[in-house]
C-alpha atoms as a PDB file:
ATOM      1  CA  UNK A   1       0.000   0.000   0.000  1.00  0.00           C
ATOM      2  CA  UNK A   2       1.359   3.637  -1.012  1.00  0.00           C
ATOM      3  CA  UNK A   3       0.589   6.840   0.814  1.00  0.00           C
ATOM      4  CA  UNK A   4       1.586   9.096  -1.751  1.00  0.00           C
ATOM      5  CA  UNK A   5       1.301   7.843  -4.919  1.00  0.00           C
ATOM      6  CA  UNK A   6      -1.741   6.555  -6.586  1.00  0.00           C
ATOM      7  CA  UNK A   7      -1.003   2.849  -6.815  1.00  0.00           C
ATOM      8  CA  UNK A   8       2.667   0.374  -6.669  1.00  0.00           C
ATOM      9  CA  UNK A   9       2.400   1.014 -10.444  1.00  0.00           C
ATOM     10  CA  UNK A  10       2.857   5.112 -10.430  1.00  0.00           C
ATOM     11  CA  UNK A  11       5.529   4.586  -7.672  1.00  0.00           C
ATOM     12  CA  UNK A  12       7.313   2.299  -9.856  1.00  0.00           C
ATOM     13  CA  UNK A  13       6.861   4.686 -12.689  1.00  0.00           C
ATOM     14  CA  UNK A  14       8.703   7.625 -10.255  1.00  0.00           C
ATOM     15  CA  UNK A  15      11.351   5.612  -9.391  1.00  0.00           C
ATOM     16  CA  UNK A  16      12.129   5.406 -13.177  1.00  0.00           C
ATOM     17  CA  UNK A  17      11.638   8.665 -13.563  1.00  0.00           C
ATOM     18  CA  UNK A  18      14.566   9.824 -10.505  1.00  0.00           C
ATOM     19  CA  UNK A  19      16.969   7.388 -11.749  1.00  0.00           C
ATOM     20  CA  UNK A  20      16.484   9.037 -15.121  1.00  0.00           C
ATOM     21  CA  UNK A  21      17.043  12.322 -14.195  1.00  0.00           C
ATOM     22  CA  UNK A  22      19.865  11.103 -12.049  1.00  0.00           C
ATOM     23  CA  UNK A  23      21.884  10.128 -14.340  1.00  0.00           C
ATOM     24  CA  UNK A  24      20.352  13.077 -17.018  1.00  0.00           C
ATOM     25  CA  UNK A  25      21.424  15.744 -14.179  1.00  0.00           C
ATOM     26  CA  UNK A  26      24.151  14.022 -12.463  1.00  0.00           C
ATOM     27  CA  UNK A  27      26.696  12.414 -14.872  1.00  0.00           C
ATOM     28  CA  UNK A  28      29.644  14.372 -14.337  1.00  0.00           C
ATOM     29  CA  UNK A  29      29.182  14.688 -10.715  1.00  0.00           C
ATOM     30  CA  UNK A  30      30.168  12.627  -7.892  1.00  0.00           C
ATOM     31  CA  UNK A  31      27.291  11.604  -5.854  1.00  0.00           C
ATOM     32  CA  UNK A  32      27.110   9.471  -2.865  1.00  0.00           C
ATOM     33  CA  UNK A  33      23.524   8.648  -1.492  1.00  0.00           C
ATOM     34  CA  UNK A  34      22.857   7.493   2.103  1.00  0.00           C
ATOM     35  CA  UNK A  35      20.291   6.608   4.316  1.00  0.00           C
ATOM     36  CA  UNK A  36      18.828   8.178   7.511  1.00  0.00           C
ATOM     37  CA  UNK A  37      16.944   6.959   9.999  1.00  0.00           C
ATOM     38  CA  UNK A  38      14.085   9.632  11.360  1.00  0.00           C
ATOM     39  CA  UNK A  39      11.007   9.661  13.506  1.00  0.00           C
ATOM     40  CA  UNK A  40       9.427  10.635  10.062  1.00  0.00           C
ATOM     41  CA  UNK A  41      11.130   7.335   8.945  1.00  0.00           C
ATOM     42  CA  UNK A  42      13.885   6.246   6.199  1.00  0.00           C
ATOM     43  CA  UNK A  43      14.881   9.532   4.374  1.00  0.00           C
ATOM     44  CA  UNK A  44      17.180   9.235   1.626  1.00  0.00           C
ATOM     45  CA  UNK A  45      20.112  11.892   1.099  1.00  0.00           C
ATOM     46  CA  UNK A  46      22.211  12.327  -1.555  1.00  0.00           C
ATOM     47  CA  UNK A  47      25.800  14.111  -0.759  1.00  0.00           C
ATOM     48  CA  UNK A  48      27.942  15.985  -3.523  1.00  0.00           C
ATOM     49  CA  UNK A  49      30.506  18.572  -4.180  1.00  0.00           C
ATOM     50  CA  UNK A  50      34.019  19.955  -2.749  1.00  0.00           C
ATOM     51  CA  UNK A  51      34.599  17.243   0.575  1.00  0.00           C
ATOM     52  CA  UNK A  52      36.369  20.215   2.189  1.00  0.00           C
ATOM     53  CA  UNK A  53      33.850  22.762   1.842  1.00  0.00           C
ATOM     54  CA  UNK A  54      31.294  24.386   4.051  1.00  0.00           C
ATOM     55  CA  UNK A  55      28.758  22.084   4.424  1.00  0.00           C
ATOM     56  CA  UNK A  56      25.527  23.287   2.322  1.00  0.00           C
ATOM     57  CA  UNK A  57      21.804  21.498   3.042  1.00  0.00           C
ATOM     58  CA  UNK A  58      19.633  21.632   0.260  1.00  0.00           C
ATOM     59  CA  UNK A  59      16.083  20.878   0.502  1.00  0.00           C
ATOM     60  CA  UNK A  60      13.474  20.762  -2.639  1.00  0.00           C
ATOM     61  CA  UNK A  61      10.475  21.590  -3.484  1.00  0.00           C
ATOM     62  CA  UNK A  62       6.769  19.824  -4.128  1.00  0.00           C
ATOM     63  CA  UNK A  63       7.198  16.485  -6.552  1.00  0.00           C
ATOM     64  CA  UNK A  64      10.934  16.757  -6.887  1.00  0.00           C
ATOM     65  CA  UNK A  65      13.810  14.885  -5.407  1.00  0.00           C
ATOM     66  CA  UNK A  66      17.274  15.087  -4.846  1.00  0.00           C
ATOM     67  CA  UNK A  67      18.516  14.695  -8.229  1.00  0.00           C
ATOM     68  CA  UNK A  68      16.522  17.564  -9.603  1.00  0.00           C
ATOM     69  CA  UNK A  69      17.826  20.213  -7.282  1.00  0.00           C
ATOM     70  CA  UNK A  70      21.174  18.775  -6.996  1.00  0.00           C
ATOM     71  CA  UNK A  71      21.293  19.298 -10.600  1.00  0.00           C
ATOM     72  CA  UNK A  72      19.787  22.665 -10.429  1.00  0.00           C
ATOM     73  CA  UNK A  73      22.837  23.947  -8.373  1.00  0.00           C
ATOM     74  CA  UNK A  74      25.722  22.177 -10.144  1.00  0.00           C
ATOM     75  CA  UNK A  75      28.170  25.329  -9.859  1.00  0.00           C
ATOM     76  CA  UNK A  76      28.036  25.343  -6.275  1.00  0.00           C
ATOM     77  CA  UNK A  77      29.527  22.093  -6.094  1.00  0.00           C
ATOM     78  CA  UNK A  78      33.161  23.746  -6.853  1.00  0.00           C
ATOM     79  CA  UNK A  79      32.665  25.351  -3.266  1.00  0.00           C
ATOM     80  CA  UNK A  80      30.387  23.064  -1.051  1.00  0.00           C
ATOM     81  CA  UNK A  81      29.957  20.225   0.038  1.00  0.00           C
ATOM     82  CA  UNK A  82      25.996  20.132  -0.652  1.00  0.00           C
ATOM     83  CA  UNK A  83      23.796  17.473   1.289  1.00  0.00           C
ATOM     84  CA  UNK A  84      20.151  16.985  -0.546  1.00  0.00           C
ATOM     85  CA  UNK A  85      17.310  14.929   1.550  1.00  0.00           C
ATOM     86  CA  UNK A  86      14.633  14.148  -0.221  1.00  0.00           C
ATOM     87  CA  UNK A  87      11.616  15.303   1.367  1.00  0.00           C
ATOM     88  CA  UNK A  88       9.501  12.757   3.129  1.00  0.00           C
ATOM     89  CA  UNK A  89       5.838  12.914   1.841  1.00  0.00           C
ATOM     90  CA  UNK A  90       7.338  14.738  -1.111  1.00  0.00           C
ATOM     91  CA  UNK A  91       9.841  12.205  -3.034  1.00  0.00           C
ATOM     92  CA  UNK A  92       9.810   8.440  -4.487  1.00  0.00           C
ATOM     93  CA  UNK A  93      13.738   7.746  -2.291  1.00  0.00           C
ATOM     94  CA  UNK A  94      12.370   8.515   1.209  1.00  0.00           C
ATOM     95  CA  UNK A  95       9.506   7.438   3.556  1.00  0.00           C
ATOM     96  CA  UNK A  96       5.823   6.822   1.707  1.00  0.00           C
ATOM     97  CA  UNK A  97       4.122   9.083   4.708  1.00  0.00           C
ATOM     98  CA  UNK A  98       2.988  12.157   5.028  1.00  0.00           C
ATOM     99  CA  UNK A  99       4.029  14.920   7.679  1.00  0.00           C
ATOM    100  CA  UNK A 100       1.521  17.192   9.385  1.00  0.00           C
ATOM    101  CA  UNK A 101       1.752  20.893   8.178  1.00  0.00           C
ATOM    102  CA  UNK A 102       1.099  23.245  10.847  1.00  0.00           C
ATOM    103  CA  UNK A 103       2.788  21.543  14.244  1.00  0.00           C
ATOM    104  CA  UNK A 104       6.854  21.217  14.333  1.00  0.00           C
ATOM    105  CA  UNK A 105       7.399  17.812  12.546  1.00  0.00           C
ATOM    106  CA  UNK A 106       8.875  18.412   9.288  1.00  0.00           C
ATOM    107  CA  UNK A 107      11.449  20.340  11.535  1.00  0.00           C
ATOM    108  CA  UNK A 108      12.195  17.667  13.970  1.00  0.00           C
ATOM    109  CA  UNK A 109      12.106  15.917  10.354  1.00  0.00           C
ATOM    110  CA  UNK A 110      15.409  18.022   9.094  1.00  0.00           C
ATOM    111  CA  UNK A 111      17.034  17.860  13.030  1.00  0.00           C
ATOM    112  CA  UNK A 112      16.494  14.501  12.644  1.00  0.00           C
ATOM    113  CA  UNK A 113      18.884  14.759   9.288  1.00  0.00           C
ATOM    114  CA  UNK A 114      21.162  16.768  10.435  1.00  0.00           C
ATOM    115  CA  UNK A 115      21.851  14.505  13.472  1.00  0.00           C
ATOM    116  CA  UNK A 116      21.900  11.687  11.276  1.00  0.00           C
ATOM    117  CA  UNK A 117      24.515  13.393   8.346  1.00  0.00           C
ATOM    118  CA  UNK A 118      26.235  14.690  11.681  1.00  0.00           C
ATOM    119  CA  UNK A 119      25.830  18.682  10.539  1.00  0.00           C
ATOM    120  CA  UNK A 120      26.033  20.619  13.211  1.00  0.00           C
ATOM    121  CA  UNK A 121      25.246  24.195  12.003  1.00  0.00           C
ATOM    122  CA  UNK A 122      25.219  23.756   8.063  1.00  0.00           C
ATOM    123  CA  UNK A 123      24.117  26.765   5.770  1.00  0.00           C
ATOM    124  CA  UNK A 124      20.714  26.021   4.931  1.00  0.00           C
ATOM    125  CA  UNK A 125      19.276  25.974   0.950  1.00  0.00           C
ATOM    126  CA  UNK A 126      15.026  25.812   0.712  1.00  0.00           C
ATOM    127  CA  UNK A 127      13.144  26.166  -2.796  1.00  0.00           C
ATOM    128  CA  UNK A 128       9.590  26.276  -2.728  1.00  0.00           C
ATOM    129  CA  UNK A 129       8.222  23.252  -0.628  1.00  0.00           C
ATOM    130  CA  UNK A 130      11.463  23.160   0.586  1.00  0.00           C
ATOM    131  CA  UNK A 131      11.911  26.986   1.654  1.00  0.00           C
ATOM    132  CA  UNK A 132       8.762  25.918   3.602  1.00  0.00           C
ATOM    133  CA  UNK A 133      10.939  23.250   5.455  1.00  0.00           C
ATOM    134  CA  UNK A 134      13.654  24.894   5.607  1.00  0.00           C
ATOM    135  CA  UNK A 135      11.295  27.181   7.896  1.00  0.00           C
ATOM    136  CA  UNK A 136      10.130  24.871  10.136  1.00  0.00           C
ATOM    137  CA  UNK A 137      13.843  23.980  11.158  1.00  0.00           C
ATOM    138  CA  UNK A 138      14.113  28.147  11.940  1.00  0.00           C
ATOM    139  CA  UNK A 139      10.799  27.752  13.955  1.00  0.00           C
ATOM    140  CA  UNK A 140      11.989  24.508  15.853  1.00  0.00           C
ATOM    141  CA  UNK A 141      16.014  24.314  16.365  1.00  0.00           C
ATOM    142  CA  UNK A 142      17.147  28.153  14.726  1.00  0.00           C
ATOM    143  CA  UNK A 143      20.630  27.351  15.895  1.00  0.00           C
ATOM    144  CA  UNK A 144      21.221  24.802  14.000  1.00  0.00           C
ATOM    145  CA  UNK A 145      21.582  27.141  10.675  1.00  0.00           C
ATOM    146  CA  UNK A 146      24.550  29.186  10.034  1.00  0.00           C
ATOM    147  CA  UNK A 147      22.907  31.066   6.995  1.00  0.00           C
ATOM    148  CA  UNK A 148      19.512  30.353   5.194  1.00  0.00           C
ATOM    149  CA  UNK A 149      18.420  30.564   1.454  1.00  0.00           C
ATOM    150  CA  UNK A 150      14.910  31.160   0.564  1.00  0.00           C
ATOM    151  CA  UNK A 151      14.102  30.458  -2.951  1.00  0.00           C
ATOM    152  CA  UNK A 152      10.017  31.364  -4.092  1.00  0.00           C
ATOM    153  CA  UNK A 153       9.360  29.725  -0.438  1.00  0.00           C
ATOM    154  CA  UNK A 154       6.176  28.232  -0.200  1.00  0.00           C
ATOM    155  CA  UNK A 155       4.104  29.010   3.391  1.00  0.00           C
ATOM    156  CA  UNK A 156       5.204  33.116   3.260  1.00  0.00           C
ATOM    157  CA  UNK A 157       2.075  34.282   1.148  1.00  0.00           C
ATOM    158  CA  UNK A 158      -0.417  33.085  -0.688  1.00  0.00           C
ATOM    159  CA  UNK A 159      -0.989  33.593  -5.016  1.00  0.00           C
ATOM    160  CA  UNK A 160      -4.775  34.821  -6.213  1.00  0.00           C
ATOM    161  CA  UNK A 161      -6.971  32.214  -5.760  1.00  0.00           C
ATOM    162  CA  UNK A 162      -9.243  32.809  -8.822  1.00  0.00           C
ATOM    163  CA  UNK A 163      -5.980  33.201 -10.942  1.00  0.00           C
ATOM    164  CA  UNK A 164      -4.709  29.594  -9.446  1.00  0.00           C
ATOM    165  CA  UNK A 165      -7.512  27.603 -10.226  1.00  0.00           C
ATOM    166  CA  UNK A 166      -7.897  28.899 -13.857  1.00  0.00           C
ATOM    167  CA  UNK A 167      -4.162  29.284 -14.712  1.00  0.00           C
ATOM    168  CA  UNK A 168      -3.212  25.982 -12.384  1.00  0.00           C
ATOM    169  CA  UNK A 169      -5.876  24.071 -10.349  1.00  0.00           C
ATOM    170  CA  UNK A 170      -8.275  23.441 -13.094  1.00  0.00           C
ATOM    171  CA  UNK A 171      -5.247  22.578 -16.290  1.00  0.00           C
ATOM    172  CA  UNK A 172      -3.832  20.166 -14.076  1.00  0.00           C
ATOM    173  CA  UNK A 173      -7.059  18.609 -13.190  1.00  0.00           C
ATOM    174  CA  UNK A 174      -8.567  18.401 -16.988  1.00  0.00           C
ATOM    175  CA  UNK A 175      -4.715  17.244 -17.486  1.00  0.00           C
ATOM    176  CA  UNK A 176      -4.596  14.004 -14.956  1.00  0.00           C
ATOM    177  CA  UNK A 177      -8.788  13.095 -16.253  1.00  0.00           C
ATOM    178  CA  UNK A 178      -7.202  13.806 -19.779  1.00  0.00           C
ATOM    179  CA  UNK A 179      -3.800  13.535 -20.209  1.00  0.00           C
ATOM    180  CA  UNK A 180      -2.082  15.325 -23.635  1.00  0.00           C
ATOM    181  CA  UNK A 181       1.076  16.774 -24.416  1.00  0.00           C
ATOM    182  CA  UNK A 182      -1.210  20.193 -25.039  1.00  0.00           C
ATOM    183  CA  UNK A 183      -3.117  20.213 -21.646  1.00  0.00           C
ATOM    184  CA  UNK A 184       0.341  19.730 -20.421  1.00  0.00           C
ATOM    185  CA  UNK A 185       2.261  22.463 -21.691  1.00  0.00           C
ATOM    186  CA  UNK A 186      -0.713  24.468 -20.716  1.00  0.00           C
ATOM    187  CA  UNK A 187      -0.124  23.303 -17.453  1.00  0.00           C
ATOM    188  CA  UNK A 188       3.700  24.209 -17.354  1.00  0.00           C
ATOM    189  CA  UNK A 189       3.455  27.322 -18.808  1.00  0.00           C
ATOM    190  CA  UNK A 190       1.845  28.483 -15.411  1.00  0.00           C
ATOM    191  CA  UNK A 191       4.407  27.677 -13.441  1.00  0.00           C
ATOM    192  CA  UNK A 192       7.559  27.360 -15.454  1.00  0.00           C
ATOM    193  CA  UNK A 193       9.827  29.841 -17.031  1.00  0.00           C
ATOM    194  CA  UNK A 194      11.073  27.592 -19.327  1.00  0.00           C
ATOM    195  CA  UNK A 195      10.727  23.759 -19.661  1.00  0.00           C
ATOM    196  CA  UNK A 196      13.095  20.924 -22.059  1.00  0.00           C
ATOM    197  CA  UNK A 197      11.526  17.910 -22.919  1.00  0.00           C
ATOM    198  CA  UNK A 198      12.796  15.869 -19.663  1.00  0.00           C
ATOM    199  CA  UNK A 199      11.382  18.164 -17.554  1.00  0.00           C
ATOM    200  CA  UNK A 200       8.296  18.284 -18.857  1.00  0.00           C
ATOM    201  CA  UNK A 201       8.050  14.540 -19.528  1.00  0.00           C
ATOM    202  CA  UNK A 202       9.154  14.305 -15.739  1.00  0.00           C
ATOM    203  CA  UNK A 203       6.302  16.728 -14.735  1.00  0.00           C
ATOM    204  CA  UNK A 204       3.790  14.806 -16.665  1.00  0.00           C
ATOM    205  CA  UNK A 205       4.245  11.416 -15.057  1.00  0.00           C
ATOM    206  CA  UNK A 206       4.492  13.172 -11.639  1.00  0.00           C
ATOM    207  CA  UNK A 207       1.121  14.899 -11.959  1.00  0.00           C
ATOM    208  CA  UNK A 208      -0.724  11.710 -12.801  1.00  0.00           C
ATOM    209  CA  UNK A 209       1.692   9.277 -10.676  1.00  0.00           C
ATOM    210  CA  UNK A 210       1.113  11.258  -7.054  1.00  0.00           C
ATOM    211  CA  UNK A 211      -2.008  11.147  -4.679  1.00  0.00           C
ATOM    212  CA  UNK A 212      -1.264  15.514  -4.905  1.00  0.00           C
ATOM    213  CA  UNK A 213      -0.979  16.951  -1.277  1.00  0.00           C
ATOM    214  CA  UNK A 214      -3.743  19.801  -1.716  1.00  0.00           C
ATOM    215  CA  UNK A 215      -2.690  20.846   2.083  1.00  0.00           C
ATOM    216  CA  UNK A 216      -1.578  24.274   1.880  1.00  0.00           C
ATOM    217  CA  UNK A 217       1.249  24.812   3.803  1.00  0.00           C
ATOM    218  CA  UNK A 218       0.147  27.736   7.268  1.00  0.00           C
ATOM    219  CA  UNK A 219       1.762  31.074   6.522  1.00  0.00           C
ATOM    220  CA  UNK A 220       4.603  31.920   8.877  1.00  0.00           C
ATOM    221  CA  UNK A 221       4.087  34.299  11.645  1.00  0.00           C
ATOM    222  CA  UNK A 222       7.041  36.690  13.125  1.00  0.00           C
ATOM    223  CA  UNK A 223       6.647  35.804  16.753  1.00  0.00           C
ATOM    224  CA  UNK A 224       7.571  31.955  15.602  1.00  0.00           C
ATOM    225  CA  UNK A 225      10.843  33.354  14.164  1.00  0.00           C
ATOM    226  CA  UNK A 226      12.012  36.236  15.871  1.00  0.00           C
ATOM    227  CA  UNK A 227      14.548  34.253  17.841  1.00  0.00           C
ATOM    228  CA  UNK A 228      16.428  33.825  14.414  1.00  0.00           C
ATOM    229  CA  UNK A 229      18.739  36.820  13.974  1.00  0.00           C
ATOM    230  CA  UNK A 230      21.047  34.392  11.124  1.00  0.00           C
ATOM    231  CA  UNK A 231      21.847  36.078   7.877  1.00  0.00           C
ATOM    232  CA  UNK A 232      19.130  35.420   5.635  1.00  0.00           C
ATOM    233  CA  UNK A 233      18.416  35.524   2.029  1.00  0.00           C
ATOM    234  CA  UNK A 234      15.188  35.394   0.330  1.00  0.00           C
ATOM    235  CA  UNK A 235      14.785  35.496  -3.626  1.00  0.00           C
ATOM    236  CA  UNK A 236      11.249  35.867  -5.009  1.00  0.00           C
ATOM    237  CA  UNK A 237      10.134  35.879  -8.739  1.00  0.00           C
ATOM    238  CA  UNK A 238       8.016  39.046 -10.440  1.00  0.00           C
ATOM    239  CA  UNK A 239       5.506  36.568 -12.339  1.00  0.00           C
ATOM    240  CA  UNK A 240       5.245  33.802  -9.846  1.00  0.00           C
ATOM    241  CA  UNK A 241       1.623  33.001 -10.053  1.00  0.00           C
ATOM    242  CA  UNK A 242       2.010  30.619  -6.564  1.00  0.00           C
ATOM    243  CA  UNK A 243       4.071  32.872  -4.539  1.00  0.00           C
ATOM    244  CA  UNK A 244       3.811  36.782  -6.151  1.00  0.00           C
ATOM    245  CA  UNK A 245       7.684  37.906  -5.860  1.00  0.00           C
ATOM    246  CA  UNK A 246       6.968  41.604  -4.898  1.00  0.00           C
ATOM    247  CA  UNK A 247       4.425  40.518  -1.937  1.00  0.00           C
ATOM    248  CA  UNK A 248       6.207  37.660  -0.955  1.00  0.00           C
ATOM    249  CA  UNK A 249       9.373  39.558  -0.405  1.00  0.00           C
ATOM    250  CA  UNK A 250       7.314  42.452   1.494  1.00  0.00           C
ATOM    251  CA  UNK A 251       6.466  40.092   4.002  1.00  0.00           C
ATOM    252  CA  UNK A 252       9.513  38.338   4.040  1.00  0.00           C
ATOM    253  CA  UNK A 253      10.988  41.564   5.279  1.00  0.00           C
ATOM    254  CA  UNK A 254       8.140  41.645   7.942  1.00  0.00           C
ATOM    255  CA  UNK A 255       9.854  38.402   9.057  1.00  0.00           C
ATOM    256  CA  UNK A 256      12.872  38.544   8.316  1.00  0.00           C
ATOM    257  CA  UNK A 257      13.934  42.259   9.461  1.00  0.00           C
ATOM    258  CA  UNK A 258      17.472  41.354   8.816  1.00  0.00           C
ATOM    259  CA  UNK A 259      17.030  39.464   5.641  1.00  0.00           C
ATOM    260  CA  UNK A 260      18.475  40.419   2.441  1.00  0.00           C
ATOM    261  CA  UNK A 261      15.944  40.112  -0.582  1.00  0.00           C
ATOM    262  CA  UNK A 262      15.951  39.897  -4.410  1.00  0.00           C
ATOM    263  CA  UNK A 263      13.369  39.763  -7.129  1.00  0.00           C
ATOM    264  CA  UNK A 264      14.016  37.778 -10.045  1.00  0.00           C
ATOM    265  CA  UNK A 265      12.611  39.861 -12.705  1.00  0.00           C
ATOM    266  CA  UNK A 266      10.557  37.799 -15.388  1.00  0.00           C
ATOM    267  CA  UNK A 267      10.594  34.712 -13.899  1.00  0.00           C
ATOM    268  CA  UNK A 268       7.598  32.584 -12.810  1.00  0.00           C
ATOM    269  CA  UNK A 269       7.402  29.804 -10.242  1.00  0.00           C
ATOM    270  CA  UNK A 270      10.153  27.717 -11.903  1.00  0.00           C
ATOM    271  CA  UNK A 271      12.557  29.786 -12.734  1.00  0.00           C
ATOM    272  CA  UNK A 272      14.850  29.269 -16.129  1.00  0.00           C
ATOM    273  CA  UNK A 273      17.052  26.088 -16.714  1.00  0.00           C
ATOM    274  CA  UNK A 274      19.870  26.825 -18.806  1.00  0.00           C
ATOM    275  CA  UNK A 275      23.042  26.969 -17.380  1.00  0.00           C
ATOM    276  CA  UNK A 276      24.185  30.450 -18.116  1.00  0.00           C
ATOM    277  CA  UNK A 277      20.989  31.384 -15.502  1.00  0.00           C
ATOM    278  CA  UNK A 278      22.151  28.743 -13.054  1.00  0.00           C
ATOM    279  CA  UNK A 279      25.316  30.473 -12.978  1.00  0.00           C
ATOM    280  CA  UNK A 280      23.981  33.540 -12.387  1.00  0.00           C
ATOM    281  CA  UNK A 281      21.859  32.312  -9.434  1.00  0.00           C
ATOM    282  CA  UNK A 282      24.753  30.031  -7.557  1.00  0.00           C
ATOM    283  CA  UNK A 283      26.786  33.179  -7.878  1.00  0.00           C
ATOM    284  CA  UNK A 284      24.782  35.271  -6.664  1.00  0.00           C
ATOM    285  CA  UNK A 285      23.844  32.591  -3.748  1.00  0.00           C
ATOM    286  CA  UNK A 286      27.400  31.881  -2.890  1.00  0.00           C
ATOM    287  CA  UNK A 287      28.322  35.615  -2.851  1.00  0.00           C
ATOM    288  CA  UNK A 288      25.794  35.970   0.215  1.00  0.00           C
ATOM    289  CA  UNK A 289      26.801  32.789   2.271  1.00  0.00           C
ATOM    290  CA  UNK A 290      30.431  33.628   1.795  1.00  0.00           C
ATOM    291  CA  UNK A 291      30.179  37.020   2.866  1.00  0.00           C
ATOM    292  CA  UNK A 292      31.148  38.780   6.368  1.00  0.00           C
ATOM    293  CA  UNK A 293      28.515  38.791   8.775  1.00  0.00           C
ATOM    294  CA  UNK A 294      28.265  42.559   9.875  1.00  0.00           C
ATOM    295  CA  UNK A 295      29.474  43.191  13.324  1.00  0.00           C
ATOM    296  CA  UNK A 296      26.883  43.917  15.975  1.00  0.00           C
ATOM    297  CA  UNK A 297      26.915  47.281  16.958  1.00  0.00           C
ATOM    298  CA  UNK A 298      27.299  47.590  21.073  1.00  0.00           C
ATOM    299  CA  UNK A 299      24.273  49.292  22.604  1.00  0.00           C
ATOM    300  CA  UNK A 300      24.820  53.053  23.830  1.00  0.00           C
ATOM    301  CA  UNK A 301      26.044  53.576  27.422  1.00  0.00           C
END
C-alpha cells in the first residue's frame, strides 16, 4: 500500500523517472547517497561537491527529489559540500508518509537529518516546498543554521486564488482526467519559465503518478521566528503566479527584518534552466553565504 502515490504502479513509474534524471542531471558529478533513519522514517540523502567545503543542506520543493535540485545547483559544487534529503511525503527515495503541516514535525524531520549526516550548524538551501521546510527547522532548532536561502518559499504568502484555479488548479485537473502533451504544456506554462523535454516529460508522469498533497502549507508568523537573527536571504520571482515575488518579499521583510531580498525579474514559479541562468543564481547565492557577517553594533552607554 502507497501513501503518496496513486497505486505500486505510479511509484514504480517515479522511481524510473529519478533514476532518469539522475543520471540526465548528475553524470559528471560525484554523488554518494545514504540513508537516515528519522522519527518521520527512512529519508534518503544524496551528498555531492568539494569534501572540504562548508557544508551546504539543500532541501526541494513539491514532486521533486534530490537529483533535480542537486542538478539545479551544479556550480556550487566547486565550493560546497551540498547534502540533498529528499523530502519525506514529497519524493519516491524517502519514507511513503505524510508529515503534518502546521505543528513542528517536518522540523524535527530536518534535526532529525542533520543529526543523522552529523551537521552541526550547516548553511541552509530551501526552494519552494522546501523553503517551507527549511522554515520549520528556523521555527523549531534556529541554531542549527549558520545562513539560510529562501528560494520562491512556499508558506510566506499566498498567489490569487481565482488566478490559481484557472491558470493551475483546473489545467492540471482536466490534465490528470485527460492527459495530452497540449493540456500539459498548458499546465507548465503556469508555473515554469522555461521547460526541455525531460522536464516536462518528468512533470507529466508526476502529476498523474502522485495522490497531490492539496494541504496548503500555514503562513509563517514573526513571533515563531524572531529568535532567528542568522543572515538570511530570500529570492522571489516578479511573475510567480504561486508565490507573487513583490508581496512575498514584502512580508519576508516583515519576518525577516534582517534578511536580504531579491526579485528575479521575469521569472515565474520555476525559474529558467539553462546553465548560463544557473550560474547567475549560484553566484549570486554563494556571494551571500560567503560574505562577512556585519558586526553587531554595542548598545549606547
Amino acid at each position: 500500500m502507497t501513501v503518496i502515490f496513486r497505486d505500486e504502479r505510479a511509484k514504480a513509474v517515479m522511481t524510473a523517472a529519478y533514476d532518469r534524471f539522475f543520471t540526465r542531471a548528475l553524470s559528471g558529478a560525484r554523488a554518494e547517497s545514504k540513508t537516515i533513519a528519522t522519527r518521520a522514517g527512512s529519508t534518503h540523502v544524496l551528498v555531492a561537491g568539494n569534501a572540504d567545503g562548508p557544508p551546504l543542506l539543500l532541501v526541494h520543493g513539491a514532486l521533486g527529489s534530490s537529483a533535480h535540485v542537486l542538478g539545479e545547483v551544479l556550480p556550487l559544487l566547486e565550493r560546497y559540500r551540498v547534502y540533498a534529503p529528499d523530502v519525506v511525503g514529497q519524493s519516491v527515495k524517502s519514507a511513503d508518509v505524510r508529515i503534518p503541516l502546521d505543528g513542528p514535525e517536518y522540523g524535527e524531520w530536518l534535526v532529525d537529518v542533520l543529526d543523522g549526516l552529523g551537521l552541526v550548524r550547516p548553511h541552509v538551501y530551501g526552494v519552494s516546498w522546501g523553503g517551507f521546510v527549511a522554515r520549520k527547522l528556523v521555527e523549531v532548532d534556529p541554531g542549527r543554521i549558520d545562513r539560510l536561502v529562501l528560494l520562491v518559499p512556499a508558506g510566506v504568502v499566498g498567489g490569487p486564488a481565482v488566478r490559481g484555479f484557472l491558470d493551475v488548479g483546473w489545467p492540471m485537473a482536466m490534465y490528470r482526467a485527460f492527459p495530452s502533451e497540449a493540456r500539459l504544456r498548458r499546465l507548465t506554462r503556469a508555473l515554469f519559465t522555461d521547460i526541455d523535454d525531460a522536464w516536462l516529460a518528468y512533470f507529466g508522469e508526476a502529476i498523474r503518478s502522485y495522490r497531490l498533497d492539496m494541504r496548503i502549507p500555514p503562513l509563517a508568523v514573526p513571533s515563531a521566528l524572531a529568535g532567528f537573527d542568522r543572515p538570511t536571504l530570500v529570492i522571489g520571482a516578479s511573475d510567480d503566479i504561486s508565490f507573487p515575488g513583490a508581496a512575498l518579499l514584502t512580508r519576508a521583510r516583515e519576518l525577516f527584518p534582517h534578511a536580504e531580498t531579491e526579485l528575479l525579474q521575469g521569472c515565474k514559479h520555476v525559474p529558467p534552466s539553462d546553465a548560463a541562468f544557473r550560474a547567475r543564481l549560484a553566484e549570486r547565492v554563494d556571494r551571500f553565504l560567503a560574505s562577512e557577517v556585519p558586526a553587531m553594533t554595542a548598545p549606547a552607554a
